[in-house]
N, C-alpha and C. Protein backbone atom coordinates (compact mmCIF):
# COMPACT_ATOMS: atom_id res chain seq x y z
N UNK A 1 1.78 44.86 -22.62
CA UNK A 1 1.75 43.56 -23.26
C UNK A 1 0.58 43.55 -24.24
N UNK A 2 1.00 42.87 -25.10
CA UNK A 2 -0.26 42.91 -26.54
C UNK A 2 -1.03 41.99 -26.41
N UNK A 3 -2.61 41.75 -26.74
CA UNK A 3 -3.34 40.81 -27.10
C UNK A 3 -2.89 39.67 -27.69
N UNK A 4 -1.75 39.77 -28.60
CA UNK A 4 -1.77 38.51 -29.30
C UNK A 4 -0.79 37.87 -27.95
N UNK A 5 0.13 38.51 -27.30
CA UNK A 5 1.30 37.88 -26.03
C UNK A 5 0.10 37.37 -25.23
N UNK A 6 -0.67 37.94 -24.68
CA UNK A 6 -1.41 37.19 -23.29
C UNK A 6 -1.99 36.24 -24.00
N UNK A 7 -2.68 36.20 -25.09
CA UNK A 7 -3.63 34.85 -25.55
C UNK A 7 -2.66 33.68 -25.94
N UNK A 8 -1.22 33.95 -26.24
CA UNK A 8 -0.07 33.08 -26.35
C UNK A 8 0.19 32.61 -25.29
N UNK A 9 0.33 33.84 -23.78
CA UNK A 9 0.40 33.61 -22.58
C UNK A 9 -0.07 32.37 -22.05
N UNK A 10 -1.66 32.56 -22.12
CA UNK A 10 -2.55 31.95 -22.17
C UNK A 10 -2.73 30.46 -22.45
N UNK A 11 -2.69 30.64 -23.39
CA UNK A 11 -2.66 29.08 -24.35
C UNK A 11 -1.60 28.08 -24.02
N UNK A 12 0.07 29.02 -23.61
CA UNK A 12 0.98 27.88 -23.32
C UNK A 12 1.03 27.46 -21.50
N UNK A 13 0.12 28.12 -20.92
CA UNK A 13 -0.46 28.25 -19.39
C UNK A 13 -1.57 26.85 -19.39
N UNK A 14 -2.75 27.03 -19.95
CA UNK A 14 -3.32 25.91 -20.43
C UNK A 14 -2.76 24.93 -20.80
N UNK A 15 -1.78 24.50 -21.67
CA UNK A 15 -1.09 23.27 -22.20
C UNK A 15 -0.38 22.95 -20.89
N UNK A 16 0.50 23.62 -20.29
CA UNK A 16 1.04 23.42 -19.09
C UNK A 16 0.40 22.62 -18.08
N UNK A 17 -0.87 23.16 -17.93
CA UNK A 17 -1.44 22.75 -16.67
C UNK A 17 -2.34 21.46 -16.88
N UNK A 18 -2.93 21.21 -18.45
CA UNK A 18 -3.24 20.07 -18.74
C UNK A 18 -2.13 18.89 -18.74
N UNK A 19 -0.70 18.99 -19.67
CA UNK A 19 0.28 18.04 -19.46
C UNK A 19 0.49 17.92 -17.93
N UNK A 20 0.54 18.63 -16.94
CA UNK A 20 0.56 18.49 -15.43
C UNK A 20 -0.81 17.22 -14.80
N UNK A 21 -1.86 17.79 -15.05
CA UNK A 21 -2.66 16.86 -15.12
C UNK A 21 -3.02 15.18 -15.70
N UNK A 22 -2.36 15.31 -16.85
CA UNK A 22 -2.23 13.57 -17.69
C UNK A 22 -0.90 13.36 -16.58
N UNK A 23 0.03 14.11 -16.23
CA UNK A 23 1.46 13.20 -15.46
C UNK A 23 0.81 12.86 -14.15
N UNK A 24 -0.25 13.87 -13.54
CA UNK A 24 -0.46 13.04 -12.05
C UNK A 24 -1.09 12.02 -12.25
N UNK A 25 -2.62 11.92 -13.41
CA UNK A 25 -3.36 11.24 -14.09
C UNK A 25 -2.30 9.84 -13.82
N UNK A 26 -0.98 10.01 -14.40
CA UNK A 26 -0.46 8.54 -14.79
C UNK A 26 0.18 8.45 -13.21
N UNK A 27 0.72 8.87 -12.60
CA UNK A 27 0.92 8.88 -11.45
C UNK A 27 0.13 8.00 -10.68
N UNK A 28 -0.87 8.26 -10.55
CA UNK A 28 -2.10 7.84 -9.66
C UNK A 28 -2.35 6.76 -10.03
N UNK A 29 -2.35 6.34 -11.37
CA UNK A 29 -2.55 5.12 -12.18
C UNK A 29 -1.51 4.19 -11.29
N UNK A 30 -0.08 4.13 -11.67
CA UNK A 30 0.90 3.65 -11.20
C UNK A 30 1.37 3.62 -9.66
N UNK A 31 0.64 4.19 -9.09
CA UNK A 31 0.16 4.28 -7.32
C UNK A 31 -0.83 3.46 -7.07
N UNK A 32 -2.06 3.28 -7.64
CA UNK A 32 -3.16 2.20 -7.76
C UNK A 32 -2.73 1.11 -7.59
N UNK A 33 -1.82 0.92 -8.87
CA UNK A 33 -1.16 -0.78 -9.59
C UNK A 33 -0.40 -1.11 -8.22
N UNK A 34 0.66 -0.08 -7.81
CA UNK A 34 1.77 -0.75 -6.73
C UNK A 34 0.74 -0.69 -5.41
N UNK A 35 -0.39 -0.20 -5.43
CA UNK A 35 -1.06 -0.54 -3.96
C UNK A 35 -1.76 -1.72 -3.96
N UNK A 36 -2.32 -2.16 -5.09
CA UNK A 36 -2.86 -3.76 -5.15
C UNK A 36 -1.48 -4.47 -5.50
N UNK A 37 -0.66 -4.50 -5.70
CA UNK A 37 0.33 -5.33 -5.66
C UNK A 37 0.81 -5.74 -4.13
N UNK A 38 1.20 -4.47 -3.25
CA UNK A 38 1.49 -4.33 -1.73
C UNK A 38 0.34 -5.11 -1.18
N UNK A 39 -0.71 -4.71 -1.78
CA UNK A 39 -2.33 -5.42 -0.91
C UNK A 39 -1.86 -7.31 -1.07
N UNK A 40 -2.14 -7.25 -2.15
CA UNK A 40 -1.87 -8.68 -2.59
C UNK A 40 -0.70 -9.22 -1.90
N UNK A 41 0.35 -8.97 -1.48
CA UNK A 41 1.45 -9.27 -1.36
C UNK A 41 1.02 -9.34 0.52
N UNK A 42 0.87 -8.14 1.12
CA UNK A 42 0.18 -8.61 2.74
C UNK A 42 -0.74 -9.50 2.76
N UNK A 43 -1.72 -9.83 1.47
CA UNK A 43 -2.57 -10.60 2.05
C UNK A 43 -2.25 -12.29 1.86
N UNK A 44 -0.96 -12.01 1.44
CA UNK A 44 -0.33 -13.72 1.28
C UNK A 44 0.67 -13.87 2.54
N UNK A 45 1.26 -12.82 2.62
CA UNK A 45 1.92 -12.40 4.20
C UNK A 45 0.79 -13.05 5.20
N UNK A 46 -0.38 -12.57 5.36
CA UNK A 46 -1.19 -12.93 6.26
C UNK A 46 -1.13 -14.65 6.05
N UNK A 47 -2.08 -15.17 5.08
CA UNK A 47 -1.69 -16.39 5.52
C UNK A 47 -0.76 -17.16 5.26
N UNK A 48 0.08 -17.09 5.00
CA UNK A 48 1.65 -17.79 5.33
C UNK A 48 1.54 -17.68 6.83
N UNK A 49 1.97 -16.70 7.29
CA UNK A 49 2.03 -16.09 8.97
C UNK A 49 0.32 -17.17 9.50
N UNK A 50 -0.63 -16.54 9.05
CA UNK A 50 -1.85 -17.39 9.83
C UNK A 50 -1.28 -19.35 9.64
N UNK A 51 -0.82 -19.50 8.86
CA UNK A 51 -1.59 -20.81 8.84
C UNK A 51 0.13 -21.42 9.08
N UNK A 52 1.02 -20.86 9.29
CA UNK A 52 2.16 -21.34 10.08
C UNK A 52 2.42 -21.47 11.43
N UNK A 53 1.22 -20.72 12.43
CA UNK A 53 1.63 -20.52 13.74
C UNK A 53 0.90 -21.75 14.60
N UNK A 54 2.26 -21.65 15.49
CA UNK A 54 1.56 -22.98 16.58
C UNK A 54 2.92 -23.68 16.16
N UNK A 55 2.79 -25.03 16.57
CA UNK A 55 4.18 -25.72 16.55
C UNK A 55 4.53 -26.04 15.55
N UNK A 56 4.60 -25.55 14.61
CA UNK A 56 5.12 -25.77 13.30
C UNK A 56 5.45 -24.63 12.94
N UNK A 57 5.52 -23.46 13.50
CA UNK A 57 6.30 -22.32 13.38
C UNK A 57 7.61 -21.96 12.88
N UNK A 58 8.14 -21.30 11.69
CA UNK A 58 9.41 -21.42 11.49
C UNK A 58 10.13 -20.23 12.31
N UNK A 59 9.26 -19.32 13.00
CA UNK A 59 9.49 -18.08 13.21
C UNK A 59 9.94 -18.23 14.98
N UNK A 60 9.37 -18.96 15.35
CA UNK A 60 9.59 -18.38 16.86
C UNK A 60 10.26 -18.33 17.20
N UNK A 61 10.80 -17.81 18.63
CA UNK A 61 12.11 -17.62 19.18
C UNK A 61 11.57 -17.86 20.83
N UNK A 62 12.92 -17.34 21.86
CA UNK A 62 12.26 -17.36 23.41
C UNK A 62 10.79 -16.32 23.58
N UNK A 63 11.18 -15.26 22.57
CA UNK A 63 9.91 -14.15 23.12
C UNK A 63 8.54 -14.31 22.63
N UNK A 64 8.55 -15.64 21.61
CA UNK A 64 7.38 -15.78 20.64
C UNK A 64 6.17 -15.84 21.61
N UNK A 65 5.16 -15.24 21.87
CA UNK A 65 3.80 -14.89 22.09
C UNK A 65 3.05 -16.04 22.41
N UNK A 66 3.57 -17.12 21.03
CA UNK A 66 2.31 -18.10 21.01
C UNK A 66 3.12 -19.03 22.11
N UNK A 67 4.20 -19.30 22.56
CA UNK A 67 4.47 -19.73 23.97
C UNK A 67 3.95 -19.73 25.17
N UNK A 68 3.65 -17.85 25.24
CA UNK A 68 2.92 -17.71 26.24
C UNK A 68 1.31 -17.70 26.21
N UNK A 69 0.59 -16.92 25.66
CA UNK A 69 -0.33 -16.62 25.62
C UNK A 69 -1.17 -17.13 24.25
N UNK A 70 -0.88 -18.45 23.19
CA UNK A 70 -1.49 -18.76 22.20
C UNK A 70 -1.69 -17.78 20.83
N UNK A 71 -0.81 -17.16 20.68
CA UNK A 71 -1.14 -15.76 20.13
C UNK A 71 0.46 -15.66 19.31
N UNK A 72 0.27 -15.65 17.78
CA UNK A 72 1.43 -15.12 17.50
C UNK A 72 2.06 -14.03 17.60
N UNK A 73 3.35 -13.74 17.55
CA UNK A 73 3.53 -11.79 17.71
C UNK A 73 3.80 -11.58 16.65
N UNK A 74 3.98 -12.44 15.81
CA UNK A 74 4.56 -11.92 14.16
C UNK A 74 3.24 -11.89 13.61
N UNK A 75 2.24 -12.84 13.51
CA UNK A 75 0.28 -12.82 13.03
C UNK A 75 0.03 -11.37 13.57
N UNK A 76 0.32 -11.56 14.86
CA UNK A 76 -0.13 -10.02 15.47
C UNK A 76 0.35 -8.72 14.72
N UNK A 77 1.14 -8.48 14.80
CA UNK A 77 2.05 -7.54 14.04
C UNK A 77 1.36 -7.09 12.79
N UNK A 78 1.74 -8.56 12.02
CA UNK A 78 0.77 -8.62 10.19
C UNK A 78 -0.37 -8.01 10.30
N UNK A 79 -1.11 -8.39 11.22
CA UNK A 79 -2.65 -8.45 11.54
C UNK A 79 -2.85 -6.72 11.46
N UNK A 80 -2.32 -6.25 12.51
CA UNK A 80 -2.87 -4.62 12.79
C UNK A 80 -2.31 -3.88 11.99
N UNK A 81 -0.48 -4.13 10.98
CA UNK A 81 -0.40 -3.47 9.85
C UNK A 81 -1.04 -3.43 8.63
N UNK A 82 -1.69 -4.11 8.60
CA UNK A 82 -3.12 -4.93 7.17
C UNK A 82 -4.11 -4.10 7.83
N UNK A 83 -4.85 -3.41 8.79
CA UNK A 83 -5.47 -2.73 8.79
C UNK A 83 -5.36 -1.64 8.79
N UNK A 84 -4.46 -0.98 9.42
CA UNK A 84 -3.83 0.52 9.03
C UNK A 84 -4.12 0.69 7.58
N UNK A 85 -3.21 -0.35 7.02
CA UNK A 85 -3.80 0.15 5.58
C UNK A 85 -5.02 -0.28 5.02
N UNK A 86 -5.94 -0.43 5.16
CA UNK A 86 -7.48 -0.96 5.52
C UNK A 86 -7.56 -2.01 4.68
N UNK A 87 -7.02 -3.29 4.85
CA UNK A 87 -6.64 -4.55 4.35
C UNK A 87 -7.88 -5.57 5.46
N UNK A 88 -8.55 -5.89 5.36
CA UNK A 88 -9.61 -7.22 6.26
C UNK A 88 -9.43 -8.31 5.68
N UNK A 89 -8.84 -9.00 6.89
CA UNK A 89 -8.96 -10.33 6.04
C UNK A 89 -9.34 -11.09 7.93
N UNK A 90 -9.78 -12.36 7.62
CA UNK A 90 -10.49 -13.18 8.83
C UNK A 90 -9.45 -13.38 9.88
N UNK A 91 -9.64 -13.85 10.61
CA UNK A 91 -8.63 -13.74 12.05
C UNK A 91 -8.77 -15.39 12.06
């Protein structure tokens, strides 16, 4: 193989791996945006769910939680999936 092929080699290896880079670049961008959107979106989940529970509940059923034990199971639920994805918001 000739000098001028590998530095061609070369050069279209480089362009390659930079255009690879700007697509994850935008990738990541557009992964950012839809994770504060999801964020935003649980953290209105949360209080809808917080500030509905108790007898004014649209949610409950026979197994609802806050029947027994004062405690929603649907708040509950919200609650520990908002931290998995490390979402804090007040209890």
């Amino acid at each position: 193989m000739s000098w001028e092929q590998r530095n061609a080699d070369f050069c279209n290896a480089q362009a390659d791996a930079q255009m690879a880079y700007i697509e994850a670049e935008r990738e990541v961008d557009r992964l950012q945006t839809e994770n504060a959107k999801l964020r935003e979106l649980a953290v209105l989940n949360w209080e809808w769910a917080h500030s509905c529970c108790g007898n004014n509940c649209k949610m409950q059923t026979d197994g609802c939680g806050y029947q027994i034990d004062r405690e929603c199971n649907y708040e509950r639920e919200i609650y520990d999936r908002m931290r998995e994805l490390g979402i804090e918001v007040g209890a």
